[in-house]
Structures are given as C-alpha cells and as structure tokens.
C-alpha atoms as a PDB file:
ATOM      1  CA  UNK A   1      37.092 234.323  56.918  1.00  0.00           C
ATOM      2  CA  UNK A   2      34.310 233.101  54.691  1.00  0.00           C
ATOM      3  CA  UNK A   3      33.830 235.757  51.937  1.00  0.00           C
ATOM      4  CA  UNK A   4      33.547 234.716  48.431  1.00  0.00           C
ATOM      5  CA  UNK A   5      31.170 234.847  45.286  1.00  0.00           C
ATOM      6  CA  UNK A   6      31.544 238.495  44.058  1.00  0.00           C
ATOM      7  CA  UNK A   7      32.396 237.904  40.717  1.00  0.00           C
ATOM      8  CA  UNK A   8      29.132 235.751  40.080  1.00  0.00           C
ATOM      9  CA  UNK A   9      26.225 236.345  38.549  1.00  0.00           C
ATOM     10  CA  UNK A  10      23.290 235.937  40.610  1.00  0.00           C
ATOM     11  CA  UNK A  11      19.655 236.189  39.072  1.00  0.00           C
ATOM     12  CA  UNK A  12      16.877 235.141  42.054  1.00  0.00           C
ATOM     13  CA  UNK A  13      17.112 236.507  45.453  1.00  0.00           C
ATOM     14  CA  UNK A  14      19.870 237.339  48.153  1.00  0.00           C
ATOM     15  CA  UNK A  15      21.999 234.808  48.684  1.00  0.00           C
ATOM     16  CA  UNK A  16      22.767 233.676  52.679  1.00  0.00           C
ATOM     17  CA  UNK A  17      26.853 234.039  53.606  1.00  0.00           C
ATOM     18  CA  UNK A  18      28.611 234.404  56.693  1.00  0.00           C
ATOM     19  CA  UNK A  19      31.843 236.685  57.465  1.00  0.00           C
ATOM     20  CA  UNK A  20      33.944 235.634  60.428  1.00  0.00           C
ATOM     21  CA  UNK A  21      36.643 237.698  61.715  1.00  0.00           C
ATOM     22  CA  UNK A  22      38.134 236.610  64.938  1.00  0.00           C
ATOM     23  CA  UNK A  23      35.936 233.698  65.802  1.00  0.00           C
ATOM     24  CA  UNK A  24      32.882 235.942  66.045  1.00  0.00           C
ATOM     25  CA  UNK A  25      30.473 235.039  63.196  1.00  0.00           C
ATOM     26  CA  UNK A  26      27.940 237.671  61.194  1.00  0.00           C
ATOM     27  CA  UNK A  27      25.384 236.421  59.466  1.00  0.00           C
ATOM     28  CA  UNK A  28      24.234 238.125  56.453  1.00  0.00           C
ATOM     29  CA  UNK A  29      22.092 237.607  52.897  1.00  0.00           C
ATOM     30  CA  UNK A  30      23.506 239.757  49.629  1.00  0.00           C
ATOM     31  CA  UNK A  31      22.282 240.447  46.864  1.00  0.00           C
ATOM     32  CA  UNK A  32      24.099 241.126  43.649  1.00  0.00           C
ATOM     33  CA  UNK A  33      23.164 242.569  40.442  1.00  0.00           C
ATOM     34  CA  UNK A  34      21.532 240.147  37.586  1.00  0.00           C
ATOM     35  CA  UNK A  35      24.078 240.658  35.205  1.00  0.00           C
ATOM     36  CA  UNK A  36      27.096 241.547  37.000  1.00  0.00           C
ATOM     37  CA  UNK A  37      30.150 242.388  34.631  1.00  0.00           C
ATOM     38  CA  UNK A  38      33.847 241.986  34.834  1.00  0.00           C
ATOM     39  CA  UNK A  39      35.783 245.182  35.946  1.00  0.00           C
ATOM     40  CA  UNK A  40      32.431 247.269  36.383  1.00  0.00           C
ATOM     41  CA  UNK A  41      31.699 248.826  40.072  1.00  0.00           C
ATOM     42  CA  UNK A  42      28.585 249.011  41.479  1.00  0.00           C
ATOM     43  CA  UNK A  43      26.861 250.685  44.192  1.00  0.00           C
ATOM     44  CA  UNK A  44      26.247 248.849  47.527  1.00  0.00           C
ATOM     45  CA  UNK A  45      23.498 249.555  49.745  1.00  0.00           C
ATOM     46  CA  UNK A  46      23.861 248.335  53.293  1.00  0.00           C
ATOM     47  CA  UNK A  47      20.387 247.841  55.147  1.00  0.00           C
ATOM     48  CA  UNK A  48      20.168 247.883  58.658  1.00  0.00           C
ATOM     49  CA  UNK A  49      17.013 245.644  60.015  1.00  0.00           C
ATOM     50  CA  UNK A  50      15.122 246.663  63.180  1.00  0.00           C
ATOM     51  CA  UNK A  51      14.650 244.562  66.629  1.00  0.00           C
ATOM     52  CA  UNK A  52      12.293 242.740  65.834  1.00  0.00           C
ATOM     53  CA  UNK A  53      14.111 240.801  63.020  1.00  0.00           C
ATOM     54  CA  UNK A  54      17.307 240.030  64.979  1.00  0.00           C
ATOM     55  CA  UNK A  55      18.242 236.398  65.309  1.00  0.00           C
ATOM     56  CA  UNK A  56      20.090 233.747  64.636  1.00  0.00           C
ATOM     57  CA  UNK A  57      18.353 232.093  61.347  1.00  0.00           C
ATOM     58  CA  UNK A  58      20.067 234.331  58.715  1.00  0.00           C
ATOM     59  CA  UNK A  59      16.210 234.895  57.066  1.00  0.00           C
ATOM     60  CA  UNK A  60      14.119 237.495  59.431  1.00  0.00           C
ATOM     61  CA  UNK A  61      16.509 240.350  58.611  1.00  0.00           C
ATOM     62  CA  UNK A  62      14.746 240.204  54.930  1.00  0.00           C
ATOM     63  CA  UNK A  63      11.334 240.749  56.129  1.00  0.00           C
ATOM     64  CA  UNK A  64      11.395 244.430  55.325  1.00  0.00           C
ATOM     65  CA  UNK A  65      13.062 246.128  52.507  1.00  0.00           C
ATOM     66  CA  UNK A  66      13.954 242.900  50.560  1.00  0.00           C
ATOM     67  CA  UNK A  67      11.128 242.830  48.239  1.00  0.00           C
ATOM     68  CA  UNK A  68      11.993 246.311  47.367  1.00  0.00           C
ATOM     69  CA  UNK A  69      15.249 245.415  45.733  1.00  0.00           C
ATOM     70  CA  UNK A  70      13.844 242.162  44.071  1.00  0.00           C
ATOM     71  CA  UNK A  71      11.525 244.432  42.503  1.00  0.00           C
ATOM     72  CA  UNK A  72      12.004 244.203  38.834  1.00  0.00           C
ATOM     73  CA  UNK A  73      11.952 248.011  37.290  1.00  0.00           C
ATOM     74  CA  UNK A  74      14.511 248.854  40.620  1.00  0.00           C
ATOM     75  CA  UNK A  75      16.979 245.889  39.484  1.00  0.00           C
ATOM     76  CA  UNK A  76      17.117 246.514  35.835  1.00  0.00           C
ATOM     77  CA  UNK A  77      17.347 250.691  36.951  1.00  0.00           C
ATOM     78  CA  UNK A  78      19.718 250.377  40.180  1.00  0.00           C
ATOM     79  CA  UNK A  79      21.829 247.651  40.058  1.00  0.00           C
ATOM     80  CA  UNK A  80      23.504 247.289  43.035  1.00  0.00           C
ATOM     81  CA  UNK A  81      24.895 245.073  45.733  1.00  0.00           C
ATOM     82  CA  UNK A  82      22.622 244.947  48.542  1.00  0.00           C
ATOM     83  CA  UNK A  83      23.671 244.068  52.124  1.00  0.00           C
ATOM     84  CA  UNK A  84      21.388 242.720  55.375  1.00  0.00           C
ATOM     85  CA  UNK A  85      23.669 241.992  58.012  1.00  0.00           C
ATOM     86  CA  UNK A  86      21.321 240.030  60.923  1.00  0.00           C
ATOM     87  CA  UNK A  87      21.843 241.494  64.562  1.00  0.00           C
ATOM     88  CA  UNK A  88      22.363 238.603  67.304  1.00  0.00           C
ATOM     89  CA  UNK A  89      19.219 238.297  69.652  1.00  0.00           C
ATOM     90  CA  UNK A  90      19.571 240.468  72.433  1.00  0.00           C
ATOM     91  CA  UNK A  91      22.219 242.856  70.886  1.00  0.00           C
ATOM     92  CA  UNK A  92      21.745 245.793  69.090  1.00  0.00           C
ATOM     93  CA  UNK A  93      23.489 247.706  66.534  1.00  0.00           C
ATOM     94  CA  UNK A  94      24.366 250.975  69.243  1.00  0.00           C
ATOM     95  CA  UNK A  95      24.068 251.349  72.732  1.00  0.00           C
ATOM     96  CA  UNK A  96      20.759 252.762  72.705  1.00  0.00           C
ATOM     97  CA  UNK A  97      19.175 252.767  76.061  1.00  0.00           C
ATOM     98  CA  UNK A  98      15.035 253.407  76.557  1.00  0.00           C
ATOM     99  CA  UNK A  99      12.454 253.644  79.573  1.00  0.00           C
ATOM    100  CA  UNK A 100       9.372 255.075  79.988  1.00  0.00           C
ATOM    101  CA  UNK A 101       8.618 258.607  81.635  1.00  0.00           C
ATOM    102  CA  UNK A 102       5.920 258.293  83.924  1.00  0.00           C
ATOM    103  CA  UNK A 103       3.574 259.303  81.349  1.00  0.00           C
ATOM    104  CA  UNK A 104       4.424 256.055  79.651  1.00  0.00           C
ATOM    105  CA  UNK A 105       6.093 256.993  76.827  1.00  0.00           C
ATOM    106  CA  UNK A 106       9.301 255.759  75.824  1.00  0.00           C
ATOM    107  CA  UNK A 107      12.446 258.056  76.537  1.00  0.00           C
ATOM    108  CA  UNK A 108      15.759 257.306  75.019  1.00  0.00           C
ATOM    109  CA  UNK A 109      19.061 257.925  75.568  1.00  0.00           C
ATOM    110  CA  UNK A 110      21.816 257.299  72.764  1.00  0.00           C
ATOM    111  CA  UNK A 111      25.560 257.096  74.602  1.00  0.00           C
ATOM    112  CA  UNK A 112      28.285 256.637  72.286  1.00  0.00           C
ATOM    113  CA  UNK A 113      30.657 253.651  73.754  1.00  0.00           C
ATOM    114  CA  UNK A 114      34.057 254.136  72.885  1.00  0.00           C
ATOM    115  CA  UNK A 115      33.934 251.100  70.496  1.00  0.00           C
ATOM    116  CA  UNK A 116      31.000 250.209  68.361  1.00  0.00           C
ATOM    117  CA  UNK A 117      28.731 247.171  69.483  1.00  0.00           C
ATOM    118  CA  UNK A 118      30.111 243.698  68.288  1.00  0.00           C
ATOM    119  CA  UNK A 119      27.733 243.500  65.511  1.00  0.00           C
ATOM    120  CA  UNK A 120      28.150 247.206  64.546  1.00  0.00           C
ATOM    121  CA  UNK A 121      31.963 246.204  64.417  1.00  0.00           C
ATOM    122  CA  UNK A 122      31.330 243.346  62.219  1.00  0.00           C
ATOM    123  CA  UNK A 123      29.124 244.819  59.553  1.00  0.00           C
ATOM    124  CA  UNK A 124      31.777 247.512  58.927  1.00  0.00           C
ATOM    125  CA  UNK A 125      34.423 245.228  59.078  1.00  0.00           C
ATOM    126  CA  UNK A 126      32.200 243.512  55.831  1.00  0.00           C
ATOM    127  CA  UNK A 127      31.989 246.478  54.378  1.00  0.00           C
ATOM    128  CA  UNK A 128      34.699 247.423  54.429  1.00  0.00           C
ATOM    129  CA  UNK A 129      36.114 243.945  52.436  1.00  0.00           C
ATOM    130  CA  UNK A 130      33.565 244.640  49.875  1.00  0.00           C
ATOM    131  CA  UNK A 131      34.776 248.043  49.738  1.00  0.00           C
ATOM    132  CA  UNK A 132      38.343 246.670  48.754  1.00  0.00           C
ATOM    133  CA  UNK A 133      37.206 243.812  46.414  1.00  0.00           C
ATOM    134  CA  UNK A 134      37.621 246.268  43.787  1.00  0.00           C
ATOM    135  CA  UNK A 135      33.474 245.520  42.722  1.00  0.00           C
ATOM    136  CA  UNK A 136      32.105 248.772  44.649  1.00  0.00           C
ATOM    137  CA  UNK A 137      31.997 252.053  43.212  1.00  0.00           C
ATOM    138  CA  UNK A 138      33.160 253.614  46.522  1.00  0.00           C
ATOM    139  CA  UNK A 139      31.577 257.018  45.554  1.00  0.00           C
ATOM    140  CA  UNK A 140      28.190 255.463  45.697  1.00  0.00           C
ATOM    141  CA  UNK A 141      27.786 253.613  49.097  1.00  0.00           C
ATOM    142  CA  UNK A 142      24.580 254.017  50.817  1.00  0.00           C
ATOM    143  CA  UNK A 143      22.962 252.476  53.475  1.00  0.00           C
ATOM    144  CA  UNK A 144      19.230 252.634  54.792  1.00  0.00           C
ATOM    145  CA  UNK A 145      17.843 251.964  58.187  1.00  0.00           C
ATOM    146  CA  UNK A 146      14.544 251.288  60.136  1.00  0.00           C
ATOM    147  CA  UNK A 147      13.625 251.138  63.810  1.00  0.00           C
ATOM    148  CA  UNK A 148      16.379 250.269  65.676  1.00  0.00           C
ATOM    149  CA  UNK A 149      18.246 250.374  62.624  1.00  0.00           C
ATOM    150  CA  UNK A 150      17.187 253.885  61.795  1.00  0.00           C
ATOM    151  CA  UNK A 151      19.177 254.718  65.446  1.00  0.00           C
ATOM    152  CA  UNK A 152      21.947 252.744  64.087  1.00  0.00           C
ATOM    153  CA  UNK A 153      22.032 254.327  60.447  1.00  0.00           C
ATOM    154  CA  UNK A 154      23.129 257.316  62.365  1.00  0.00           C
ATOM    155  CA  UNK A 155      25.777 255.556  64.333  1.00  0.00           C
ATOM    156  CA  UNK A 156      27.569 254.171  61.601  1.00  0.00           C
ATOM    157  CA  UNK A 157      27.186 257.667  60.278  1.00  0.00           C
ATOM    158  CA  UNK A 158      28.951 259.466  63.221  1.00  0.00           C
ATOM    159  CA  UNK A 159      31.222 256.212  63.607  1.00  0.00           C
ATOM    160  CA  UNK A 160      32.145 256.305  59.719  1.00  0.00           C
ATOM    161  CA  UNK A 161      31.348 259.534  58.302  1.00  0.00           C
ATOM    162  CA  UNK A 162      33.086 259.456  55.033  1.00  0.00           C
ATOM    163  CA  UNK A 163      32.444 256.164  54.088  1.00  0.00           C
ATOM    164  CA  UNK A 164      28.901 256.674  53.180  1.00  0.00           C
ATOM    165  CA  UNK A 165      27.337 258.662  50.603  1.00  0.00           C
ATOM    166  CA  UNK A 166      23.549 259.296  51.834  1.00  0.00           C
ATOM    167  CA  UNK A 167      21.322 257.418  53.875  1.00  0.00           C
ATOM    168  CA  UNK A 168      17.775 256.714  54.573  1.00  0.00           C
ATOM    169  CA  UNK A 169      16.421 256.670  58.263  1.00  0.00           C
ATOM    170  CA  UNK A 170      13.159 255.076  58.883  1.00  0.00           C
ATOM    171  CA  UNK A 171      11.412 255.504  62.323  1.00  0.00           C
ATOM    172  CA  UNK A 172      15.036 256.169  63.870  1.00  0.00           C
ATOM    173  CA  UNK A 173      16.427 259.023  65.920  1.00  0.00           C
ATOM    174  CA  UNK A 174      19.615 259.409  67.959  1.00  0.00           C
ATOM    175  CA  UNK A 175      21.519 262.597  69.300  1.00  0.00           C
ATOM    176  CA  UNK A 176      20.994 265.599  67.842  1.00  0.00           C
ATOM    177  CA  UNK A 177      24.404 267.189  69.194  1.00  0.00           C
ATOM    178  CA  UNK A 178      26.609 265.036  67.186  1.00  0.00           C
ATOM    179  CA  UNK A 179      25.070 265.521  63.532  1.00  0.00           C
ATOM    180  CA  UNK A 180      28.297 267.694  63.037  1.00  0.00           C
ATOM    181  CA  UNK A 181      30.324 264.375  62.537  1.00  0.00           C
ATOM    182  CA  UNK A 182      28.356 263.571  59.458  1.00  0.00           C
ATOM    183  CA  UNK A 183      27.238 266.828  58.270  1.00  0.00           C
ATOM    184  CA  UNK A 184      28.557 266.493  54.791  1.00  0.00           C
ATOM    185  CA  UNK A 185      26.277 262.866  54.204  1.00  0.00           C
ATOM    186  CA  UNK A 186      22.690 264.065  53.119  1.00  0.00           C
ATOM    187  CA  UNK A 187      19.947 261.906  55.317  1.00  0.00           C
ATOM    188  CA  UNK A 188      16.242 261.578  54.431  1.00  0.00           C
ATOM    189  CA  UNK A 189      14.281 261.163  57.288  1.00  0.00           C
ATOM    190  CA  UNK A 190      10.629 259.271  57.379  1.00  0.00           C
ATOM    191  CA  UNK A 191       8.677 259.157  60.684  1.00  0.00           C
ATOM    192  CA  UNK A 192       5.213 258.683  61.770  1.00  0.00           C
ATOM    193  CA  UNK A 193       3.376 260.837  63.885  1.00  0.00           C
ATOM    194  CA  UNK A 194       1.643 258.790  65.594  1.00  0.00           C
ATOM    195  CA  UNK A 195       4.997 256.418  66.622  1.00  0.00           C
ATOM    196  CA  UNK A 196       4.741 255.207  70.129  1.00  0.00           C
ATOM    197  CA  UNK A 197       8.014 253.191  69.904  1.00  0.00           C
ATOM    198  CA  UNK A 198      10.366 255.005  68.729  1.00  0.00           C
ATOM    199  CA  UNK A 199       8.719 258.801  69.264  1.00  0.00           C
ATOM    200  CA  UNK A 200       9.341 261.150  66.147  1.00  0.00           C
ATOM    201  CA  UNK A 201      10.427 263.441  68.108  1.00  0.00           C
ATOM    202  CA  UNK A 202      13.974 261.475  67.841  1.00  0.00           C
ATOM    203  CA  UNK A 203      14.368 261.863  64.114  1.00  0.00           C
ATOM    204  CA  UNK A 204      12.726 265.289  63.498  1.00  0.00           C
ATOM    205  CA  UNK A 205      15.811 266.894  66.319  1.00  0.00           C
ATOM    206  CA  UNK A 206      18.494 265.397  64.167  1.00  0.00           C
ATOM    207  CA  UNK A 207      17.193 266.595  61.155  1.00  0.00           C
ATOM    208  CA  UNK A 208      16.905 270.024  62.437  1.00  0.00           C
ATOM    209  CA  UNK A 209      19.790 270.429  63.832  1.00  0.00           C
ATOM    210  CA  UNK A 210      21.119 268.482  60.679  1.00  0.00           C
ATOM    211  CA  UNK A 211      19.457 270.237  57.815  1.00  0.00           C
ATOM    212  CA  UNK A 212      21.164 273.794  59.355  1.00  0.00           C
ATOM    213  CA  UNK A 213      24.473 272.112  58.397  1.00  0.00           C
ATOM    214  CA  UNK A 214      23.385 269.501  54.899  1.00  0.00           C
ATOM    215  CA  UNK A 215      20.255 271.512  52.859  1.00  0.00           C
ATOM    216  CA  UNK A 216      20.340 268.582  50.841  1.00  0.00           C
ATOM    217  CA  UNK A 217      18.539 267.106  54.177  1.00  0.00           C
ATOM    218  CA  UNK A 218      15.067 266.338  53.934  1.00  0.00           C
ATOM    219  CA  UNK A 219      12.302 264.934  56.742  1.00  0.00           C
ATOM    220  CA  UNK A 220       8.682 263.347  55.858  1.00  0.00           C
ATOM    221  CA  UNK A 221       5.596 262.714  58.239  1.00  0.00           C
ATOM    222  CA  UNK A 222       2.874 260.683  57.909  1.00  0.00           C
ATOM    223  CA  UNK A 223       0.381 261.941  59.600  1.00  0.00           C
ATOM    224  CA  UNK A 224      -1.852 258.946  60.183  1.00  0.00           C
ATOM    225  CA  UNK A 225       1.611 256.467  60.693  1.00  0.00           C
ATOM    226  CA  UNK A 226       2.277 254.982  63.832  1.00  0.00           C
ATOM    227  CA  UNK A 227       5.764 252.962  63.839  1.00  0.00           C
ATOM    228  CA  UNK A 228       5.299 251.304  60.708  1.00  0.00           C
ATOM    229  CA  UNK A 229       6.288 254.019  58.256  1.00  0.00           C
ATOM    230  CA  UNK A 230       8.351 251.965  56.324  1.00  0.00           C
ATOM    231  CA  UNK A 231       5.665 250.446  53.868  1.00  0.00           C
ATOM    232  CA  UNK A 232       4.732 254.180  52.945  1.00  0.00           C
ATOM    233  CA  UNK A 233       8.497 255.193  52.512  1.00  0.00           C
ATOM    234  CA  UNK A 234       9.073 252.299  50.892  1.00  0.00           C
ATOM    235  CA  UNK A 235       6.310 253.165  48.849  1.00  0.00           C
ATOM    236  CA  UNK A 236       8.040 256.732  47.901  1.00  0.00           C
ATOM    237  CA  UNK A 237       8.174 256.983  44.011  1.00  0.00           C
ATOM    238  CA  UNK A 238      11.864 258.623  44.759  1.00  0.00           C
ATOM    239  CA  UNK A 239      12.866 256.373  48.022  1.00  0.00           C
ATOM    240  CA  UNK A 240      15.794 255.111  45.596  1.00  0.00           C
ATOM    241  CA  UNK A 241      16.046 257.781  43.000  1.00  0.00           C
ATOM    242  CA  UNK A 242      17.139 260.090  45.697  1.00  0.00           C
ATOM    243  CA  UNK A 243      19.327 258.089  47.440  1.00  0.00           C
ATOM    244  CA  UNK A 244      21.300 256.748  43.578  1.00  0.00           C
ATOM    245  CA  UNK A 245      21.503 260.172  42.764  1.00  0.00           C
ATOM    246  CA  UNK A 246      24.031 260.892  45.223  1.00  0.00           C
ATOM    247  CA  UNK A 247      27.356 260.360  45.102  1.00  0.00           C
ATOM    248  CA  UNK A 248      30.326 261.255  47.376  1.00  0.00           C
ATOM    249  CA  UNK A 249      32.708 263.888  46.714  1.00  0.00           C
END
C-alpha cells in the first residue's frame, strides 16, 4: 500500500499519490494544509469529480474545484486536507444507469448493487486510512460532488452514512426513497434549470423528500444554468462556510 506524507508540510498545490489495496490501484492528488502542525486534526474534504474528468493521468480530476481550495483567503480560513480520487475511464463511482425517453431527454435510474463500484470501494477504503492516521478531526469530514459525482456524493452517503458530516451536491440526483439512510447528514443542493444532462429534477426529489427529514437541508437554482452550475456554486460567498460549520454529532 503506498500511503505516506501526512505529517509534511506542503505549501503549493495537491500533491499526486496512489493507494493500492489488493493489486487494484487509485489514483488520487491531496492537498494538505500550509502549515500543518504536530498532533493537530484537521478537516478533510473528499471531492468527487464528474465523467468527464475520469482517466488514467492522475491530473483531469483537478479541473474543477481545485482552484477553489488553492485559493488563498480559503487556505489561511479552512485548512484542511483535501481529497480527488480519479475514477478509471469507463467506470463510475455508482451504478447509475441513463437513456433517453422518446422525448429525448435523459432518464435515469440509480440501482444500488450490493457492493459499491471498485472505485467507490477504493476511495473509502482511503478514507478511511486517513481517517485512522490520527491527522483528521473525524467530526469534521465532508465531501462535495458534481455531475456524476453529485450522484455519487449521495451514494457514499447512503453507503456510509455516519462517516460524513455534510455534503455538497452539484448537478447530481439519485433516489429519492433512500434519503432515510442519511437523514441525519445535512446536503446543500445546487442545480441548474436549464440542465439537459443530468435533469434537476434528480436533485430537487431528494431534497424534498430529504429536507422533510434534515431542515438543515437546503436546494439552489439557477435559473439561467444549464449543467455547469458549479462555477456559480463555487462562486457562493458561503459554499465553504456552510459546509466548515458543520460538524458531526
């Protein structure tokens, strides 16, 4: 297993590792905080990338959300470790399934296989050594999602429920009916109206039928957004304050 460097201090930009459990490999980038200190814990933020970033080159998974925690005023006021796990091509982080209705737009179904997908299995496994590294404030564990990883976020929620403190679903959806496994982890949702890949539809469901059970739960349109809504919820002056603010019970 190849899973080292937590107790240095790392000033520029995520750092590229691999974790290998069982001769599968998961390739990742991680970002610490600039002045990490002995015996402190921190929070850790996993980020889940979307399908178009999945590979094999340990880099695309950064192309959204990265900049965000390189941003100066949000690494001096969150310090954190940061996570982005890359999918494999042609896997995904659930077992999502889509087609399109004869109307042409998308329909998707969200099955929950018995076991997680490989790389869904691997990226907790990861977590799960940070977790026990003794560095991670386990009260504070977040983790944010876009696109396909939006649909994931809520997997790992209804896979791991307690592990995670809040979460932040961008352009994702999944089941509504099984929001009662995770009911106690607040979500903010972000959509755009105007999505034709991933329909908002998707999201706005599970946060119904999730904000009757967590009023901490909270949902925001753009009205003009198609699927990119991450730049403007990125762009949310309390995208991170909310989330930080959290902590488990």
């Amino acid at each position: 297993m190849i899973f080292s460097g937590l107790t240095a201090q790392h000033t520029d930009a995520f750092i590229k590792k691999e974790f290998v459990k069982d001769g599968d490999t998961l390739k990742y980038n991680i970002l610490y905080p600039e002045q990490m200190k002995s015996g402190k814990k921190y929070p850790l933020v996993l980020f889940l990338h979307g399908s178009g970033e999945r590979g094999n080159d340990n880099q695309k998974q950064l192309t959204h959300g990265s900049k965000l925690f390189l941003n100066e005023e949000v690494r001096k006021n969150y310090p954190a470790i940061v996570l982005f796990p890359q999918c494999p091509p042609e896997e995904m982080w659930t077992h999502r399934i889509k087609k399109k209705s004869p109307a042409g737009v998308w329909v998707f179904e969200f099955p929950l296989g018995a076991e997680p997908t490989k790389p869904t299995a691997l990226v907790n496994e990861l977590v799960e050594q940070l977790l026990s590294s003794g560095k991670v404030d386990v009260s504070r564990v977040y983790i944010i999602g876009m696109s396909m990883g939006g649909i994931g976020t809520l997997e790992f929620l209804y896979q791991w429920p307690h592990k995670y403190a809040a979460a932040n679903v961008i352009c994702g959806g999944n089941d509504p009916n099984f929001v009662a496994s995770y009911k106690d982890v607040p979500i903010w949702f972000f959509h755009g109206a105007k999505d034709d890949v991933v329909p908002p539809i998707y999201s706005k469901q599970v946060y119904e039928a999730h904000k009757k059970l967590n009023p901490k739960s909270k949902y925001t349109l753009y009205p003009e957004a198609n699927h990119n809504s991450w730049d403007a919820a990125f762009a949310e002056p309390d995208f991170l304050k909310w989330l930080f603010d959290i902590k488990k019970q």
